[in-house]
Protein backbone atom coordinates (compact mmCIF):
# COMPACT_ATOMS: atom_id res chain seq x y z
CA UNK A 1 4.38 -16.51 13.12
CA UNK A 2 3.17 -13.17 12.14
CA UNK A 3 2.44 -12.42 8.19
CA UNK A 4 1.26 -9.72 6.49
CA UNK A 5 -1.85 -9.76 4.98
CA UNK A 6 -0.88 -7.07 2.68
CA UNK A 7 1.87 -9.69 1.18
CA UNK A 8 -0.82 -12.67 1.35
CA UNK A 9 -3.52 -10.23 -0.25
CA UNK A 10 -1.08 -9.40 -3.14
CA UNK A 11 0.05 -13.02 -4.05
CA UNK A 12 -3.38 -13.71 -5.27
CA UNK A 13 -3.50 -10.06 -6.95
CA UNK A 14 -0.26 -11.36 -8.49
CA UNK A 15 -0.84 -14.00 -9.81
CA UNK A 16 -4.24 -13.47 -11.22
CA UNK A 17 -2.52 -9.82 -12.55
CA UNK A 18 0.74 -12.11 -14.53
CA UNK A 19 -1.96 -14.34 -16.29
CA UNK A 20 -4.03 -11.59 -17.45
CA UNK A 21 -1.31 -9.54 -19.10
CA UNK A 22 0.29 -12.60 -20.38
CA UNK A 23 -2.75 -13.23 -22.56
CA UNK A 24 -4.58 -9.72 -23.14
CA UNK A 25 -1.23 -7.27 -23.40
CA UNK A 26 -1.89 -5.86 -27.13
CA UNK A 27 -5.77 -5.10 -25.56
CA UNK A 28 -4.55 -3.39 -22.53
CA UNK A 29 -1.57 -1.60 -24.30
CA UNK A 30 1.45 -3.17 -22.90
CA UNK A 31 3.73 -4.01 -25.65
CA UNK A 32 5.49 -7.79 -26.10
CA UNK A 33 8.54 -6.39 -24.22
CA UNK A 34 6.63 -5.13 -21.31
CA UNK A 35 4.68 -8.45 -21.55
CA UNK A 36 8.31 -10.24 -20.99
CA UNK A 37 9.15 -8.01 -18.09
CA UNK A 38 6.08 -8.69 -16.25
CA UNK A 39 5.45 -12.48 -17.10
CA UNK A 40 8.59 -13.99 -14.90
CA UNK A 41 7.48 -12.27 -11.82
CA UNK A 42 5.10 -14.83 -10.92
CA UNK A 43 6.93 -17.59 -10.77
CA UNK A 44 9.90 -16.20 -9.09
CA UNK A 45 7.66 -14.47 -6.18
CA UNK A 46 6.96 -18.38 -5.59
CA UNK A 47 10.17 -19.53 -3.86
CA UNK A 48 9.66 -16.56 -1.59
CA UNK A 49 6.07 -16.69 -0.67
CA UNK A 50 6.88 -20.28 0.02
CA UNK A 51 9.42 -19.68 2.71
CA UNK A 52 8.08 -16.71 3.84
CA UNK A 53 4.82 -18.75 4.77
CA UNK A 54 6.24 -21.96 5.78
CA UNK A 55 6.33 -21.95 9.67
CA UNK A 56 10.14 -24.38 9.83
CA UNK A 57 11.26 -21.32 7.19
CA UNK A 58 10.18 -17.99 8.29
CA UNK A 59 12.76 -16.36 10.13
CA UNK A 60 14.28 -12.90 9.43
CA UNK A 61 16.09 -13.50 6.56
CA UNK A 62 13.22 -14.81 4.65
CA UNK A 63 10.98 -11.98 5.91
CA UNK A 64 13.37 -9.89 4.74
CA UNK A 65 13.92 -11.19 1.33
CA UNK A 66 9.70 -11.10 1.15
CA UNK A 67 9.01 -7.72 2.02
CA UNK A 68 11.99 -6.85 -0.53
CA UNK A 69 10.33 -8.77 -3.01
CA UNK A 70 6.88 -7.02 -1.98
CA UNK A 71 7.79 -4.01 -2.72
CA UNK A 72 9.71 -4.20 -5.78
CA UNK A 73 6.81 -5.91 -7.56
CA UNK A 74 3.96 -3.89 -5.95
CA UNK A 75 5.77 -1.15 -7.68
CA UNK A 76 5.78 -2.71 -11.13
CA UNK A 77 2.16 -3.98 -10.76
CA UNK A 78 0.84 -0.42 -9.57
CA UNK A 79 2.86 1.41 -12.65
CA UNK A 80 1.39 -1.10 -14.91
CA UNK A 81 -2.08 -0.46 -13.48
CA UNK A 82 -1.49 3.26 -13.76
CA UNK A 83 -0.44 2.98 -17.10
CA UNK A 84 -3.14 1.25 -18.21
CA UNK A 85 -6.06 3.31 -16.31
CA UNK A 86 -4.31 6.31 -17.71
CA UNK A 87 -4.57 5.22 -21.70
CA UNK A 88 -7.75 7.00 -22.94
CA UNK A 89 -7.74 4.60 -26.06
CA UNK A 90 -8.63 1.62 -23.36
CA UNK A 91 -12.54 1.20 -22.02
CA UNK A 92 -12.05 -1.67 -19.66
CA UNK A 93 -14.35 -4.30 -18.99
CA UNK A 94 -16.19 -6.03 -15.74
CA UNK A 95 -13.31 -8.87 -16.11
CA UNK A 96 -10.41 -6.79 -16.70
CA UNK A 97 -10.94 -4.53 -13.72
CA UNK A 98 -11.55 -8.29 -11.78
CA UNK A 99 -8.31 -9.81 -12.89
CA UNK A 100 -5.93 -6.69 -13.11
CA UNK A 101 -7.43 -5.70 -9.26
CA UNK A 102 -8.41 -2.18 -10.47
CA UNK A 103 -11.15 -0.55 -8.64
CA UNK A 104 -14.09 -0.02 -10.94
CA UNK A 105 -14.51 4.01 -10.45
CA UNK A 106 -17.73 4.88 -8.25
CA UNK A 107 -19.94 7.75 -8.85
CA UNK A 108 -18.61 10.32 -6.64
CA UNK A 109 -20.70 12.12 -4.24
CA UNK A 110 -20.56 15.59 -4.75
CA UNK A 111 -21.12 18.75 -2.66
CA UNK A 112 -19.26 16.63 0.41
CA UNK A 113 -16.80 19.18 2.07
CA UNK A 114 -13.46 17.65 3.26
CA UNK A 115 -13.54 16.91 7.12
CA UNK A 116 -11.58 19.77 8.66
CA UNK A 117 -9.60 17.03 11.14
CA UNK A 118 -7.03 15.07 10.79
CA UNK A 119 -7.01 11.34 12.33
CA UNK A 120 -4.82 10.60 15.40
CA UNK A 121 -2.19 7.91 14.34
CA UNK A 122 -0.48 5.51 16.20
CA UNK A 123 1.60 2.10 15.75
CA UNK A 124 -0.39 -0.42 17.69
CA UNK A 125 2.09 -3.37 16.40
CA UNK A 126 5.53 -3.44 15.35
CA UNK A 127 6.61 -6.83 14.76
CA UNK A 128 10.21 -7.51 12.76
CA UNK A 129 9.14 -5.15 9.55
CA UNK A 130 5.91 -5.02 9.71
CA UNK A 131 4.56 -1.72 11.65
CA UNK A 132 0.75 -1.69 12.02
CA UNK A 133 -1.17 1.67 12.14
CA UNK A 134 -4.25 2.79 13.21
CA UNK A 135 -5.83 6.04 12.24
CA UNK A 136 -8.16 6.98 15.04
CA UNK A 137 -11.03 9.19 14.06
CA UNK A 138 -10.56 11.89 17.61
CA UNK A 139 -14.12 12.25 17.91
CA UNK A 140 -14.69 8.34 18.17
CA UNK A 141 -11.88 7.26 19.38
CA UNK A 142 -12.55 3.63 19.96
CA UNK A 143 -14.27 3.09 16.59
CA UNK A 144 -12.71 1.14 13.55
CA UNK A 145 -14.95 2.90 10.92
CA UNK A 146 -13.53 5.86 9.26
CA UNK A 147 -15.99 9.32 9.90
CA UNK A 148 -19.26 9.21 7.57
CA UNK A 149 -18.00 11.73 4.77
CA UNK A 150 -14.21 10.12 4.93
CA UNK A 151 -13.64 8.17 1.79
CA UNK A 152 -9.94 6.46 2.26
CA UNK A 153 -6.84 7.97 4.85
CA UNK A 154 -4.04 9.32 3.08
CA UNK A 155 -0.83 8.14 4.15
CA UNK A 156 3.17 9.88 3.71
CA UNK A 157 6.02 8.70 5.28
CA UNK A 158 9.37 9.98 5.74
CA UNK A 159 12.94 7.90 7.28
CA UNK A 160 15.70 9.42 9.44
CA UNK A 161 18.13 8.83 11.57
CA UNK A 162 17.07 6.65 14.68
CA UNK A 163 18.84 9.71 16.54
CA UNK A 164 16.71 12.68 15.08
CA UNK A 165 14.08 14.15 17.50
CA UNK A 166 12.49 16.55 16.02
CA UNK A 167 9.72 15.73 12.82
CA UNK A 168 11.10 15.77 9.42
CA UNK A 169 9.56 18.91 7.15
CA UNK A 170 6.85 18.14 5.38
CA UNK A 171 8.30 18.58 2.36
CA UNK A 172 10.66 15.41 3.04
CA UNK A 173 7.38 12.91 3.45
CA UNK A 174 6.81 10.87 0.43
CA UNK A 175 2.71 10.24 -0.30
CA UNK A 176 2.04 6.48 0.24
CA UNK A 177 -1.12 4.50 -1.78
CA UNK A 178 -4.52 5.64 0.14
CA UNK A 179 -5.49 3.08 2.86
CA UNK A 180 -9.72 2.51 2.27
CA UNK A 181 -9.49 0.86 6.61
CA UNK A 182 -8.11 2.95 9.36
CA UNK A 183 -6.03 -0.08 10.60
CA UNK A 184 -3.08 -1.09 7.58
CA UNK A 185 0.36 -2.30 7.80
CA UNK A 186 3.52 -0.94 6.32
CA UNK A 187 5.67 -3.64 5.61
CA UNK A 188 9.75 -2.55 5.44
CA UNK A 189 12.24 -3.50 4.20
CA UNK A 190 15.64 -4.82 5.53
CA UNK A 191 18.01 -1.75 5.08
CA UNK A 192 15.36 0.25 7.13
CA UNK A 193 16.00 -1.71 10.44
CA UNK A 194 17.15 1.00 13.31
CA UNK A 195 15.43 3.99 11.53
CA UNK A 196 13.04 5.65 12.82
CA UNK A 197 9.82 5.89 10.43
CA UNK A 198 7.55 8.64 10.73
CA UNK A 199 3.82 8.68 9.72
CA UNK A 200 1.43 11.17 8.97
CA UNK A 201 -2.09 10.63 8.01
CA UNK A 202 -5.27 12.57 6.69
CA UNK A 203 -8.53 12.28 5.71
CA UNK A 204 -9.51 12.19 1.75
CA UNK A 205 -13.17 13.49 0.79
CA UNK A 206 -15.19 11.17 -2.00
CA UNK A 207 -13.58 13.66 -4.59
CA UNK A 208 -10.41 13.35 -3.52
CA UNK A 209 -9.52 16.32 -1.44
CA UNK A 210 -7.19 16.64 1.67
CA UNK A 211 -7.73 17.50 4.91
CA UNK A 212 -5.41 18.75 8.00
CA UNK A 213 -2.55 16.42 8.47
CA UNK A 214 -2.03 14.71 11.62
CA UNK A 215 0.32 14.81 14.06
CA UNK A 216 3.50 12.45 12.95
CA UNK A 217 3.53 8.95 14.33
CA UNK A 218 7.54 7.38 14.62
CA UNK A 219 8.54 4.10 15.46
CA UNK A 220 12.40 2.36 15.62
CA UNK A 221 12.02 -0.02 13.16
CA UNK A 222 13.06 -3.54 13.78
C-alpha cells in the first residue's frame, strides 16, 4: 500500500488549520461566512482519509476520491493562507504561524546570485496517481541536498495528450507551489489517468529569483 505523504502531511495541517480559523477568524480577517465555508472541511476529509488509509479499503477508487479531495482543499487552505499573509492590517504571532502552517519569513541572504543551472528531473516512481520526482543537482548527481545557494526548486507542469511528442510551450506550463526537497510527489487526480504530464523544474535563489529551466520530464499517468 503506497500513500502519499503529501496527503498524510496535510491531514494534520488540516485539521490543526479548521480549528484555528474556527476560533480566531475576526483576528485573522476571515469573515463568519468564510468561517462557514472552511469549518465543514474537516470533518468531511475524515471518511476519505479513513479509507484511503485503511489497508482492506484502499483501492483505486478510494485513491481517487483522496487525491480529488487533496486537491480541492489544498486549494482552499493555500488561498486562505494567502489571503491572510497578504492583509497588511494582520502581524501574526509564533502560534498562528504554528497552527495555520505558515512559514515564519527568514531573513533573506542577500548578494546570493541565482545558480545559472537548472536541475535534471526525472520520475523515479509512478505508482496509480502518485508520480514521484527527483530534481538532480547535474554537478552532484547522486546527492539528495539541493546546491549550497539553492533555496527551494520551482516546479510547472503542463497535461496533453498521451499521443503528443513534442514538449508543450512554455507558455502552456502552469507554476506549481515551490518544493523546499529535491525528491516530492505530485499526486493526480482521476480524470488525468492516460495523459501524459510534463515537468519542468528550476532552481529559486534565497530572494526568490529563477534560474534556467530544465529539460521537461513526462510520464503516462496511471
Amino acid at each position: 500500500m503506497v500513500l502519499s505523504n503529501k496527503i498524510l502531511q496535510f491531514n494534520y495541517v488540516l485539521k490543526a488549520f479548521v480549528a484555528y480559523i474556527v476560533i480566531h477568524y475576526e483576528d485573522l480577517g476571515i469573515s463568519e461566512d468564510q468561517k462557514d465555508e472552511i469549518e465543514p472541511l474537516w470533518p468531511a476529509w475524515g471518511p476519505f482519509i479513513d479509507a484511503y488509509s485503511n489497508p482492506n479499503e484502499h483501492n483505486e477508487i478510494t485513491i481517487g476520491n483522496m487525491n480529488l479531495v487533496y486537491v480541492e482543499d489544498k486549494r482552499i487552505v493555500d488561498g486562505v493562507k494567502l489571503q491572510i499573509k497578504s492583509n497588511p492590517s494582520i502581524e501574526l504571532s509564533p502560534v498562528d504561524y504554528a497552527n495555520l502552517d505558515i512559514p515564519k519569513p527568514k531573513k533573506k541572504r542577500t548578494n546570493v546570485p541565482v545558480l545559472n543551472y537548472a536541475p535534471v528531473v526525472s520520475c523515479v516512481r509512478n505508482t496509480h496517481l502518485l508520480p514521484v520526482y527527483f530534481a538532480a543537482d547535474p554537478n552532484h548527481p547522486a546527492k539528495h541536498a539541493k546546491p549550497e545557494d539553492a533555496d527551494a526548486i520551482g516546479v510547472k507542469i503542463c497535461y496533453t495528450e498521451a499521443t503528443v511528442t513534442a514538449a508543450p510551450e512554455l507558455d502552456d506550463y502552469r507554476i506549481q507551489q515551490q518544493e523546499g526537497k529535491t525528491e516530492f510527489e505530485l499526486p493526480q487526480t482521476a480524470g488525468n489517468v492516460g495523459k501524459k504530464l510534463w515537468v519542468i523544474c528550476f532552481y529559486l535563489s534565497p530572494t526568490g529569483e529563477a534560474g534556467p529551466d530544465s529539460e521537461p520530464c513526462f510520464i503516462i499517468i496511471v
